[in-house]
N, C-alpha and C. Protein backbone atom coordinates (compact mmCIF):
# COMPACT_ATOMS: atom_id res chain seq x y z
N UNK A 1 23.74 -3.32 60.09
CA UNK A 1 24.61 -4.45 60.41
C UNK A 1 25.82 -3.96 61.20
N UNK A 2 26.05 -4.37 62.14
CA UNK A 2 26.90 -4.47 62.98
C UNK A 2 28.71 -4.39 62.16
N UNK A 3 30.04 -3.69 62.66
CA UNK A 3 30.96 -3.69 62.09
C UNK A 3 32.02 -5.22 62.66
N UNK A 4 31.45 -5.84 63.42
CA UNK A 4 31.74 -6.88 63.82
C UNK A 4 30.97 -7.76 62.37
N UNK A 5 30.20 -8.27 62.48
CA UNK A 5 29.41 -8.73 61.78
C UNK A 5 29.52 -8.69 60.16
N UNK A 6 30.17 -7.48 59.84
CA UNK A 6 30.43 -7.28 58.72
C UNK A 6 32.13 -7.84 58.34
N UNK A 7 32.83 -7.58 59.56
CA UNK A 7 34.08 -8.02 59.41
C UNK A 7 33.92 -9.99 59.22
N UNK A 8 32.92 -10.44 60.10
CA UNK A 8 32.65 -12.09 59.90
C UNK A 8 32.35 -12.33 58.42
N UNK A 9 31.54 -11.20 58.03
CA UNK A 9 31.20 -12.20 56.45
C UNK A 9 32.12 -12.04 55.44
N UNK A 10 33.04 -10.72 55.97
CA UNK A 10 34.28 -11.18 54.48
C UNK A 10 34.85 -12.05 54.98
N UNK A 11 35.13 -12.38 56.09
CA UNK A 11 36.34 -13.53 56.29
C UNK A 11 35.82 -14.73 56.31
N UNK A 12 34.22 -15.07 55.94
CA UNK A 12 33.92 -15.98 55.40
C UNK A 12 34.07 -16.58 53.85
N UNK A 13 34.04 -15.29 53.37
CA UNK A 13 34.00 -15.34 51.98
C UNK A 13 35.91 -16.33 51.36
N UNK A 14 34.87 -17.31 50.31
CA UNK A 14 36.37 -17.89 49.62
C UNK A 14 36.25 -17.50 48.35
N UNK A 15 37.13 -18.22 47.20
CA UNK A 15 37.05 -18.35 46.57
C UNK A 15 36.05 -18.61 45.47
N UNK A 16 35.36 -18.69 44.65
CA UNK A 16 34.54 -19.85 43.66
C UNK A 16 34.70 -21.15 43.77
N UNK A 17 35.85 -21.01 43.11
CA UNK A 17 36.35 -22.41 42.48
C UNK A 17 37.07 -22.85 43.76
N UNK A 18 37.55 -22.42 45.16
CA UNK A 18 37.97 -23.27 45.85
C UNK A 18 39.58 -23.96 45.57
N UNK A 19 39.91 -23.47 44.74
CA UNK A 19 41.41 -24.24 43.87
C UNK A 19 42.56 -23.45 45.42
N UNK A 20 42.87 -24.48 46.66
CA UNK A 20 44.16 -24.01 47.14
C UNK A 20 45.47 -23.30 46.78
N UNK A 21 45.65 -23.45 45.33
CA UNK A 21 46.70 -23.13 44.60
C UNK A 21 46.51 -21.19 44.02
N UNK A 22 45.12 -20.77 44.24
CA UNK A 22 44.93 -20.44 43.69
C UNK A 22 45.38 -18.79 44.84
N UNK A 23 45.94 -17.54 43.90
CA UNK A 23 46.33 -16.41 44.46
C UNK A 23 45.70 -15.22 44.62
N UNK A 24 45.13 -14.79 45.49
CA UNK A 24 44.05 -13.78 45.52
C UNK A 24 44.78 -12.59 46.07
N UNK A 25 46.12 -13.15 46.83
CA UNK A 25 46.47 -11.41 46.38
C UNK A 25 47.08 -10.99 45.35
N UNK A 26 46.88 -11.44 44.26
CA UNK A 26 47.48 -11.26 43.05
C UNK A 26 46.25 -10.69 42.59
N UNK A 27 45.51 -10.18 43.45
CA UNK A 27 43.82 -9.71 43.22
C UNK A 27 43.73 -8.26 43.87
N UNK A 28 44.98 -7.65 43.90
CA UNK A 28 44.20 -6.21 44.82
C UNK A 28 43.10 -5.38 44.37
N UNK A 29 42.77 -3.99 44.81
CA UNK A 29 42.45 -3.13 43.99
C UNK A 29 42.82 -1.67 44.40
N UNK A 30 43.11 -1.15 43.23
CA UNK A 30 43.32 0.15 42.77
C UNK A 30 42.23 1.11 43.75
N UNK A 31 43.10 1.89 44.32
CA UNK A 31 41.82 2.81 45.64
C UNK A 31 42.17 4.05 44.78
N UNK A 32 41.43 4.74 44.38
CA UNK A 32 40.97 6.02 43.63
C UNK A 32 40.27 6.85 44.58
N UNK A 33 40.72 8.15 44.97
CA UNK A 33 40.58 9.22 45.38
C UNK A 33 38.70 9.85 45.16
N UNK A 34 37.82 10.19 45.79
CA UNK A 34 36.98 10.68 45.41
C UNK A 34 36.44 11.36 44.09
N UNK A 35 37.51 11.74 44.12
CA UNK A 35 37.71 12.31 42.46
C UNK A 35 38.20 11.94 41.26
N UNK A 36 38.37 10.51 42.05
CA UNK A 36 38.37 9.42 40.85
C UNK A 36 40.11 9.35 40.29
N UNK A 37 40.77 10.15 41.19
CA UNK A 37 42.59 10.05 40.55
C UNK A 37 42.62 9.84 41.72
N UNK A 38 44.51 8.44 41.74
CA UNK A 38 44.75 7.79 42.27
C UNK A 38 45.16 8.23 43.78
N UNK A 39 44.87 7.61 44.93
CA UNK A 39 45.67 8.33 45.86
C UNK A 39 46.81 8.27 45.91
N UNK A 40 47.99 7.98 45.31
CA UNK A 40 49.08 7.86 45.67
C UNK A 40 49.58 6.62 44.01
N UNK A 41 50.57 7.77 43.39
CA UNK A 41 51.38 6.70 42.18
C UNK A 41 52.61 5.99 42.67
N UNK A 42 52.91 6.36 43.48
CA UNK A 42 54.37 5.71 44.18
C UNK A 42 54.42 5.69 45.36
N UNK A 43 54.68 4.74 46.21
CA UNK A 43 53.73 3.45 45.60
C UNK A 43 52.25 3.61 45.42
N UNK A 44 52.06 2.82 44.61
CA UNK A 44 50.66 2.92 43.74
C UNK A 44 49.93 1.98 45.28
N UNK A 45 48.20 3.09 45.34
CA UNK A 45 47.52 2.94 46.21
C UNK A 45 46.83 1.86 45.82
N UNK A 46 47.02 0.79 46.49
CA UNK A 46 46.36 -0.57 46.63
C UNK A 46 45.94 -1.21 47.39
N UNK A 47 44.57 -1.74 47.74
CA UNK A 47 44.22 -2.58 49.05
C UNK A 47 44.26 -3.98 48.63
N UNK A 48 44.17 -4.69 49.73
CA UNK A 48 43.93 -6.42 49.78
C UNK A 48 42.49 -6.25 48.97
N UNK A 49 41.75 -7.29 48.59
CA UNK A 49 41.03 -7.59 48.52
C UNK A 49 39.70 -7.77 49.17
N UNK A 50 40.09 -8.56 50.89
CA UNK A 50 39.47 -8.50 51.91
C UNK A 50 39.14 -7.15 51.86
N UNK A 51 39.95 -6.28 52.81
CA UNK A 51 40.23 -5.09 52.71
C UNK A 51 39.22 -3.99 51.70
N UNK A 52 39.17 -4.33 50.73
CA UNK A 52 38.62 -3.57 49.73
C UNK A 52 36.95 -4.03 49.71
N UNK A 53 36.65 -5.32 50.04
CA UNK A 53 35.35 -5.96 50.10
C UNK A 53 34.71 -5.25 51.44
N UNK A 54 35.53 -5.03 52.76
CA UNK A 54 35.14 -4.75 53.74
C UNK A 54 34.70 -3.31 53.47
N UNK A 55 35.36 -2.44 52.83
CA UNK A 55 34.75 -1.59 52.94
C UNK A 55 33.73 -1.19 51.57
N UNK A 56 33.33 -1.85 51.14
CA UNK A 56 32.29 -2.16 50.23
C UNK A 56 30.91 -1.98 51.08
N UNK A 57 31.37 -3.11 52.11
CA UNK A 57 29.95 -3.70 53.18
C UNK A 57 29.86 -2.33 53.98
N UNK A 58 31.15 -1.19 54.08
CA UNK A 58 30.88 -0.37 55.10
C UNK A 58 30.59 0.94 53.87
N UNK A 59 29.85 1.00 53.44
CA UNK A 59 29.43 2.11 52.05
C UNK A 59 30.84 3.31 52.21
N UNK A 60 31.84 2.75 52.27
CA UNK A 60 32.82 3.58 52.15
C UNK A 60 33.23 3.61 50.93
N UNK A 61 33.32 2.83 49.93
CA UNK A 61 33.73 2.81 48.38
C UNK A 61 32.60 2.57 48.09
N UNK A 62 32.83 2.85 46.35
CA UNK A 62 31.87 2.45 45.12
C UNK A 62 32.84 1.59 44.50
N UNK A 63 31.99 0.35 43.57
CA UNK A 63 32.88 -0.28 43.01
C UNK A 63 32.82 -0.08 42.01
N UNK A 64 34.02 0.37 41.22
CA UNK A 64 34.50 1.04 39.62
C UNK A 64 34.62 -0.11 38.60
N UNK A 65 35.22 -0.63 39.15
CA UNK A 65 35.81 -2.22 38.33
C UNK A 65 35.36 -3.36 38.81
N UNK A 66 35.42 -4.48 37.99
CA UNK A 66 35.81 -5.47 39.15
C UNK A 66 36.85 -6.80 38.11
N UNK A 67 37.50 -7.87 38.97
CA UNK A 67 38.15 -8.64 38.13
C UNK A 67 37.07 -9.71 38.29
N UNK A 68 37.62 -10.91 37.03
CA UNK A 68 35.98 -12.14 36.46
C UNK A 68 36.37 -12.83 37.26
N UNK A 69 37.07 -13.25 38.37
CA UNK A 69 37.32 -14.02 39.30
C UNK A 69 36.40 -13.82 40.79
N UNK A 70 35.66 -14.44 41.15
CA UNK A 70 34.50 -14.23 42.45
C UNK A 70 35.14 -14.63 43.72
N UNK A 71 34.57 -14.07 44.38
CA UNK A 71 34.28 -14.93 45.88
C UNK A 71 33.34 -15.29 46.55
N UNK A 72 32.97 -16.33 47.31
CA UNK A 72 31.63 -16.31 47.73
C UNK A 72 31.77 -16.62 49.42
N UNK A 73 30.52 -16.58 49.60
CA UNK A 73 29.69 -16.66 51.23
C UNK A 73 28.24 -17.20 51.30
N UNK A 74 28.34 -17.68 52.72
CA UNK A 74 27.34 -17.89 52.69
C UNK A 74 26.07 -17.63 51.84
N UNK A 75 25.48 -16.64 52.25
CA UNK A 75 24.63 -15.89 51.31
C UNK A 75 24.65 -14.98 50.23
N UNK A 76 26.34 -14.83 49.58
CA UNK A 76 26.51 -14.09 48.94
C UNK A 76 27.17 -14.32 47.75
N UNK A 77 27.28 -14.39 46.72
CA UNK A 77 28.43 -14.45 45.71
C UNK A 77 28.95 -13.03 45.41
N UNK A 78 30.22 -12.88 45.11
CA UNK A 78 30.75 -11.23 44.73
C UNK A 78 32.32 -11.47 43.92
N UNK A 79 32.10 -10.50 42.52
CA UNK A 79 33.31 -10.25 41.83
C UNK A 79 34.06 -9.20 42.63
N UNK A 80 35.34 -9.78 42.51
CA UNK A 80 36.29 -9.07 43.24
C UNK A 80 36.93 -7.53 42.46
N UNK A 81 36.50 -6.80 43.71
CA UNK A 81 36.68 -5.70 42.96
C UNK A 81 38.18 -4.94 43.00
N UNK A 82 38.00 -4.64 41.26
CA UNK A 82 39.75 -4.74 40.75
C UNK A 82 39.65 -2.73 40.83
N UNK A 83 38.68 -1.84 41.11
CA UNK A 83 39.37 -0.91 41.19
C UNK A 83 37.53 -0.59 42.43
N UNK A 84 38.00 0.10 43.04
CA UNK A 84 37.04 1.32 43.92
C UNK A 84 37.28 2.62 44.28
N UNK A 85 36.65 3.48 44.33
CA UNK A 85 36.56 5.15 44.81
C UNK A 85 36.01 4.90 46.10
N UNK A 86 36.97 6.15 46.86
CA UNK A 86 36.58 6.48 47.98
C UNK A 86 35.28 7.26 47.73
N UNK A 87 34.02 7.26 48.79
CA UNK A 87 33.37 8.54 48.60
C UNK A 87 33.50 9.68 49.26
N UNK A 88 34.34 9.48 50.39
CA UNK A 88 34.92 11.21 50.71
C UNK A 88 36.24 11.28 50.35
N UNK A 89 36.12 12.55 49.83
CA UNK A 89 37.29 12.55 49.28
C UNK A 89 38.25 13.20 50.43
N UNK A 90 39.88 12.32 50.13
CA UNK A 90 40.85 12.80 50.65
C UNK A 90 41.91 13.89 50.50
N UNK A 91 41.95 14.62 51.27
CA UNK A 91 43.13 15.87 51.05
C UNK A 91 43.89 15.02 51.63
N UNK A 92 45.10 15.28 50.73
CA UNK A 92 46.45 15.50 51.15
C UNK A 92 47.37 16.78 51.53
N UNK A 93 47.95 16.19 52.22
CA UNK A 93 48.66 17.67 53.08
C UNK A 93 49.83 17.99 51.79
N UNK A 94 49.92 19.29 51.86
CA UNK A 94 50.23 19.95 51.13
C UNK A 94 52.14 19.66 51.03
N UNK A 95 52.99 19.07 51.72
CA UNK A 95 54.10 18.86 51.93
C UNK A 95 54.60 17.20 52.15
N UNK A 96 55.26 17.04 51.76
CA UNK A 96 55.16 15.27 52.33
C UNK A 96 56.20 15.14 53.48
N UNK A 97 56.39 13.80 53.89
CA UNK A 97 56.69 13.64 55.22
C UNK A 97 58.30 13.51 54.81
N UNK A 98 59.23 13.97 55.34
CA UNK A 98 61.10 13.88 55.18
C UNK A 98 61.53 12.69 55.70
N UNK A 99 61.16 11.92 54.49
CA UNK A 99 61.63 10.41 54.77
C UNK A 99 62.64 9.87 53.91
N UNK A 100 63.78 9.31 53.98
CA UNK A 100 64.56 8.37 53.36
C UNK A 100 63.89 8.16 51.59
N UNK A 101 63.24 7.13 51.66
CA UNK A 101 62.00 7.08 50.98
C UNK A 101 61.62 7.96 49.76
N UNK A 102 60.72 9.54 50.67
CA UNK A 102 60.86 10.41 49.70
C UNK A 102 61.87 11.29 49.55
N UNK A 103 63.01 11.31 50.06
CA UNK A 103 64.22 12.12 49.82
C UNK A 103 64.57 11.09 47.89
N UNK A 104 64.67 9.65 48.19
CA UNK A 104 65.03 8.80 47.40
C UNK A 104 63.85 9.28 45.82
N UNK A 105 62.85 9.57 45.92
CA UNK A 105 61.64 9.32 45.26
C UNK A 105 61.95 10.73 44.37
N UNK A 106 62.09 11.89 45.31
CA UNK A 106 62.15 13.20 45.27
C UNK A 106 63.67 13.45 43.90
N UNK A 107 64.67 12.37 43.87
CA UNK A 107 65.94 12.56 43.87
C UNK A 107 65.98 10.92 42.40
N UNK A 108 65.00 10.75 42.35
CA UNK A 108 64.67 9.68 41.20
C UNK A 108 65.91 8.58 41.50
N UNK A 109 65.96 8.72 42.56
CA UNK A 109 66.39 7.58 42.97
C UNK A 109 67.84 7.34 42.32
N UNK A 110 68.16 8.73 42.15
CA UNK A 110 69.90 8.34 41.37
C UNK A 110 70.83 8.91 42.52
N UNK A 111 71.61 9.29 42.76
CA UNK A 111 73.06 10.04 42.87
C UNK A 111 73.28 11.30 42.41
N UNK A 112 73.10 12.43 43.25
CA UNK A 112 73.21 13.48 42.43
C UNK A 112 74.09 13.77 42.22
N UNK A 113 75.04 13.03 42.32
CA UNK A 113 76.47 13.43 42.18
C UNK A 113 77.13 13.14 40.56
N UNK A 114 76.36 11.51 40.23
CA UNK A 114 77.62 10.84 39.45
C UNK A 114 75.88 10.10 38.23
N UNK A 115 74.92 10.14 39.16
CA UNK A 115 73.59 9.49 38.66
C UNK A 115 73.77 8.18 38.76
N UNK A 116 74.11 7.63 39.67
CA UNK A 116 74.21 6.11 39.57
C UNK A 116 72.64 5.54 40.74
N UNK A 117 72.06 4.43 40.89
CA UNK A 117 71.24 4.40 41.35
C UNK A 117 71.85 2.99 42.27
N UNK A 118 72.80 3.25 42.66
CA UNK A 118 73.24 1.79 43.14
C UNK A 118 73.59 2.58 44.72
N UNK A 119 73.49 1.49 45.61
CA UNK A 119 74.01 1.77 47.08
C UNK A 119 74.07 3.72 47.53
N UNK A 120 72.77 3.84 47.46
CA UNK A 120 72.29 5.26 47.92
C UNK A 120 71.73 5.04 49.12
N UNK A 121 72.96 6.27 49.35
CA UNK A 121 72.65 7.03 50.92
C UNK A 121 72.12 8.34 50.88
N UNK A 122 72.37 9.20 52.05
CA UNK A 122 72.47 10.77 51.69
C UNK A 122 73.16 11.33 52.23
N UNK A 123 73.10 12.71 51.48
CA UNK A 123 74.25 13.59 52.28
C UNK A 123 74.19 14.70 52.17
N UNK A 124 74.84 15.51 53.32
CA UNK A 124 74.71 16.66 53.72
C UNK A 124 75.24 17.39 52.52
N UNK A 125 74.54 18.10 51.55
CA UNK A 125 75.23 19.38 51.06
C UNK A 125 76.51 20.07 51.33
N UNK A 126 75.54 21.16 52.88
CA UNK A 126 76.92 21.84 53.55
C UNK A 126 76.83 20.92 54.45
N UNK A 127 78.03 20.33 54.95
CA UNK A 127 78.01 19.68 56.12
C UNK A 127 77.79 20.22 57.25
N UNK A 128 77.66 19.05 58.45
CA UNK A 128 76.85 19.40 59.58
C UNK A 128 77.96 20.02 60.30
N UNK A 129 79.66 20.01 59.85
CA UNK A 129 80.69 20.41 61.53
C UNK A 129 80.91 22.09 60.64
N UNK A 130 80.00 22.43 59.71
CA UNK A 130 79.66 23.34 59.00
C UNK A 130 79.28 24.46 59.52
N UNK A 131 77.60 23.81 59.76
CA UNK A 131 76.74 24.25 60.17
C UNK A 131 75.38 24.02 59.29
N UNK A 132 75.34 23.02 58.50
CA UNK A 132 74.68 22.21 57.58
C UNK A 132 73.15 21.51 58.69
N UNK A 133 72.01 21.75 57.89
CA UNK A 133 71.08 21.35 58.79
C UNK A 133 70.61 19.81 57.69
N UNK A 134 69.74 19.09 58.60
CA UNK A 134 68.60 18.05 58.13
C UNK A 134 67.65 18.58 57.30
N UNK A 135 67.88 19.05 56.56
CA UNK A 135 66.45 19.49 55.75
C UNK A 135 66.21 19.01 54.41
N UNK A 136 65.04 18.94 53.77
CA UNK A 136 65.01 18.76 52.27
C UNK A 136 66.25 19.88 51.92
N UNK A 137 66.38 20.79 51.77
CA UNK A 137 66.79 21.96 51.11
C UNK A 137 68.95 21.67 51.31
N UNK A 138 68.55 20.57 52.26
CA UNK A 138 70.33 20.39 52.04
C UNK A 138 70.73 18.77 52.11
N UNK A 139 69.84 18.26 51.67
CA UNK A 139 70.05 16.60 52.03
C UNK A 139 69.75 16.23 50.24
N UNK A 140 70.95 15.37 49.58
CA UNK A 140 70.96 14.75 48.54
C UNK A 140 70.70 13.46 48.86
N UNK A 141 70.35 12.84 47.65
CA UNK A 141 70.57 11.27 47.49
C UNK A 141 72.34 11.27 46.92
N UNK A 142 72.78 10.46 47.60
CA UNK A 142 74.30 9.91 46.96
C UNK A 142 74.75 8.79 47.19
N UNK A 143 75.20 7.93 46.30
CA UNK A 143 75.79 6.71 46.22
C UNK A 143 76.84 6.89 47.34
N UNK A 144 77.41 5.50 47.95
CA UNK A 144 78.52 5.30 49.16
C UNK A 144 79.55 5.99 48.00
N UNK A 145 80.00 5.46 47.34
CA UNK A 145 81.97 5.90 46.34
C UNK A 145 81.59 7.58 46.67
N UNK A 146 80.32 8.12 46.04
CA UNK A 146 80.47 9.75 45.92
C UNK A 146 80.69 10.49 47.58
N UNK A 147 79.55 9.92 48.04
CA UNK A 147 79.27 10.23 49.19
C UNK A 147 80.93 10.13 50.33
N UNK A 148 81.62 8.85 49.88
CA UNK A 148 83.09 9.20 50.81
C UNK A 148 83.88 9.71 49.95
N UNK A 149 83.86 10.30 48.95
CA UNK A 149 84.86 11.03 48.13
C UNK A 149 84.21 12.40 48.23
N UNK A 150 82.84 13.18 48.52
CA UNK A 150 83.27 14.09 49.11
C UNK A 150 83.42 14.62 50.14
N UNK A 151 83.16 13.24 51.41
CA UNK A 151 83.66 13.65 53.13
C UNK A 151 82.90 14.63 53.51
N UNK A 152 83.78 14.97 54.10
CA UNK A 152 82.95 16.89 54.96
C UNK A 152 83.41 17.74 54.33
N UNK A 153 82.93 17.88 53.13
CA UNK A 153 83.44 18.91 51.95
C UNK A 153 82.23 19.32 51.23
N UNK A 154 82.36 20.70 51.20
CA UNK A 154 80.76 21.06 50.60
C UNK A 154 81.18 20.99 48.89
N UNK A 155 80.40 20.90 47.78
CA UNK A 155 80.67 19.84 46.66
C UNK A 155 81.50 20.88 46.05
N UNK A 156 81.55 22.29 46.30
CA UNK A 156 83.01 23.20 45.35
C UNK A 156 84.16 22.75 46.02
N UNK A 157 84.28 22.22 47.23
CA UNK A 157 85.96 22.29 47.65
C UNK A 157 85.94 20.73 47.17
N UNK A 158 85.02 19.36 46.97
CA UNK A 158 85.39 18.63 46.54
C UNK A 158 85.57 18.45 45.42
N UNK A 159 85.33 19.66 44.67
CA UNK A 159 85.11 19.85 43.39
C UNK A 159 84.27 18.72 42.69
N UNK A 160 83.02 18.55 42.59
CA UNK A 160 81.98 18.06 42.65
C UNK A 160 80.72 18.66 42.78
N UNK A 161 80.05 18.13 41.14
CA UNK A 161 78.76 18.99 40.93
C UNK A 161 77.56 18.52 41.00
N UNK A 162 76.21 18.98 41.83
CA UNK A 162 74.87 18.49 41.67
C UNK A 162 74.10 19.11 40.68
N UNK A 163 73.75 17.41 40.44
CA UNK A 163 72.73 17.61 39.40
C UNK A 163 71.49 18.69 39.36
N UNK A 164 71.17 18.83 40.29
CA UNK A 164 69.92 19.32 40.87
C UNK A 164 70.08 20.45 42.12
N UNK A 165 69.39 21.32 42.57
CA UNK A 165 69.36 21.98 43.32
C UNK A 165 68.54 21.32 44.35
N UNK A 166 68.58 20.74 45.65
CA UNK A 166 67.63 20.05 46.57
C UNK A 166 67.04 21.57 46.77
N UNK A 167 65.66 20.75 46.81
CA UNK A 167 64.12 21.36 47.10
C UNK A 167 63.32 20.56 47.86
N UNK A 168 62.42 21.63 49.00
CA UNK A 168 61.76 20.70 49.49
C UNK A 168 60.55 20.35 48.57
N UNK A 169 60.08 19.35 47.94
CA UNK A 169 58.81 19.37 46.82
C UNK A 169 57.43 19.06 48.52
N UNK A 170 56.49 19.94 46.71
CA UNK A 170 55.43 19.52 47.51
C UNK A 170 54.85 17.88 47.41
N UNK A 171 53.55 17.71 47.98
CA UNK A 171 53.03 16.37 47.59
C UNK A 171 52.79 16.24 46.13
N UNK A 172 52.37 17.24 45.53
CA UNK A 172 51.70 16.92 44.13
C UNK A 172 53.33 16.38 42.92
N UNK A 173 54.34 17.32 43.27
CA UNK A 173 55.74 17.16 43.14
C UNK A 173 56.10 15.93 43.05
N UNK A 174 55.90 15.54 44.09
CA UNK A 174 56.49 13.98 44.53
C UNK A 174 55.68 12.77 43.87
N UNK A 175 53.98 12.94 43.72
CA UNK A 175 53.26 12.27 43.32
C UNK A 175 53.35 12.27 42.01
N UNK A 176 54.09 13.41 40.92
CA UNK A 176 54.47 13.54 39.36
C UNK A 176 55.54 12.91 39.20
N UNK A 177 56.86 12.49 40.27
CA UNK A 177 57.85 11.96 39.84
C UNK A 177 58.01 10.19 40.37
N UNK A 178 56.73 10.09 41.00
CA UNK A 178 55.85 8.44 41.26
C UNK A 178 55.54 8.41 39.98
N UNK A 179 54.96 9.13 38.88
CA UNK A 179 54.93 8.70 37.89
C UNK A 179 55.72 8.13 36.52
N UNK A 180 57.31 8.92 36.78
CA UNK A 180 58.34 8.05 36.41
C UNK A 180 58.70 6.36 36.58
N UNK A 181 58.13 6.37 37.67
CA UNK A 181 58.18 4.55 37.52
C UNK A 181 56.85 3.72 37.98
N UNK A 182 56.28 3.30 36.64
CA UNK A 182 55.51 2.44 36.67
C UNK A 182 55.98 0.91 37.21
N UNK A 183 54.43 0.83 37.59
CA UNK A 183 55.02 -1.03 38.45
C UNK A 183 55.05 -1.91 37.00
N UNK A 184 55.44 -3.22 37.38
CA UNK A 184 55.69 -4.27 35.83
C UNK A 184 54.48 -4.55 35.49
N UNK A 185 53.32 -4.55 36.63
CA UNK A 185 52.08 -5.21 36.40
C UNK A 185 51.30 -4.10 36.53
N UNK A 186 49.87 -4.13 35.39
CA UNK A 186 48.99 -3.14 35.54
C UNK A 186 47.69 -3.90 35.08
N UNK A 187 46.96 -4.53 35.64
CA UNK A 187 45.63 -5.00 35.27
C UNK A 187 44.73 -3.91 34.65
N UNK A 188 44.39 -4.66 32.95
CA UNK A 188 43.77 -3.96 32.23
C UNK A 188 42.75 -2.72 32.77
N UNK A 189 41.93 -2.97 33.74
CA UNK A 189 40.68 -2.34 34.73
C UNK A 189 41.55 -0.90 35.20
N UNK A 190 42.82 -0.93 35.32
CA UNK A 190 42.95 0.18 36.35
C UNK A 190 43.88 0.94 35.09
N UNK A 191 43.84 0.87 34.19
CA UNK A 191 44.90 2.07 33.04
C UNK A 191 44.43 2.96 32.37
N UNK A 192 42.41 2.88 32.87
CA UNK A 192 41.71 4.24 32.12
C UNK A 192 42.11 5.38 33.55
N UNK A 193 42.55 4.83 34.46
CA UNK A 193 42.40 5.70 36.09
C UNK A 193 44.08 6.07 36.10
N UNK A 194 44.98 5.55 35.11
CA UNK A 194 46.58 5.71 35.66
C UNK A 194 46.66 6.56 34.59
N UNK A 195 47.76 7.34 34.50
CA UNK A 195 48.68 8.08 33.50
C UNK A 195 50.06 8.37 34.11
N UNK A 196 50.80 6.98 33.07
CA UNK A 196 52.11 6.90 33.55
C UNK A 196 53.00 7.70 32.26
N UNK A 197 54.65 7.86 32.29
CA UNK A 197 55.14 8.77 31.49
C UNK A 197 56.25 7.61 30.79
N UNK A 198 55.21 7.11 30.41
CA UNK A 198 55.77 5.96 29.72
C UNK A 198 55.94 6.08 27.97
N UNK A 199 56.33 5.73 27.05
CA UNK A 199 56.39 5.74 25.55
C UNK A 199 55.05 5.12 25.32
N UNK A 200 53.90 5.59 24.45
CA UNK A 200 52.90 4.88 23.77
C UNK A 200 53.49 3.70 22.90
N UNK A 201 52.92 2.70 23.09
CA UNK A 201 53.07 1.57 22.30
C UNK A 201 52.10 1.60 20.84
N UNK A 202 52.53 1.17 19.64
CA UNK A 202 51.46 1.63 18.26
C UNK A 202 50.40 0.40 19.07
């Protein structure tokens, strides 16, 4: 079958029940790594639905799960699938990309200054009229108050202490401290595939 052709019959596909009201991206699924762990905990790796059906039709996933809610087509009826594995598996590069983002992710998203998680920027360690570079290895997360209280002052002359030593982490690094924050929602189907660092509930 044609990849044209295959793209026509998911976007044929509706609902069951047909109910307008009704939310199907409140339907993703959980994309699991060849090896069956997640590609990515923060943010947690998730496709559309469409998305996830399409590549069903293109034997690129297996379907692991699925949620009791269908869709149908022409010639087809299909439960929407609430978790799938890739079958080749993906490497990830060994370093992640120096983004805002994961500087924030890397840095749990507090202030290394004061730990506040409110109105974070970053900032140069040693500063740049220093000789302070862009790097993981000198770029904090810091709230605006810390961040202009210590100016172009490296944190002993502002007398001001980090929490942490900035490091550049690797991916696996970054993907352990995605596990500090779970999303609010976790459909039953995908929590034998997660391990978050959450308190057990009795």
């Amino acid at each position: 079958m044609f990849r044209a052709e295959l793209i026509e019959k998911v976007a044929r596909f509706r609902y069951a029940q047909d109910d307008p009201a009704s939310n199907l991206s409140a339907c993703p699924s959980l994309v699991l790594n060849a090896d069956y762990t997640p590609l990515s905990y923060y943010p947690l790796s998730l496709w559309p639905w469409q998305t996830a059906i399409k590549a069903v039709f293109l034997d690129r996933v297996d379907i692991v799960a699925s949620y009791e809610r269908e869709v149908h087509s022409p010639s087809l009826d299909m439960k929407i699938p609430s978790v799938i594995a890739l079958r080749q598996y993906v490497k990830h590069s060994e370093f992640p990309a120096f983004t805002r983002f994961n500087l924030f992710l890397r840095d749990r998203f507090q202030c290394q200054y004061c730990g506040s998680g409110s109105h974070l920027t970053f900032d140069h360690v040693i500063p740049r009229r220093l000789g302070g570079r862009t790097t993981w290895e000198n770029i904090v997360s810091a709230c605006a108050p810390c961040n202009m209280k210590k100016g172009g002052r490296t944190p002993g002359q502002a007398h001001m202490h980090l929490a942490e030593r900035p490091i550049r982490p690797t991916s696996w690094q970054l993907q352990q401290q995605g596990r500090l924050f779970p999303p609010n929602y976790l459909h039953e189907t995908w929590r034998d595939w997660l391990y978050w660092d959450i308190e057990l509930e009795e």
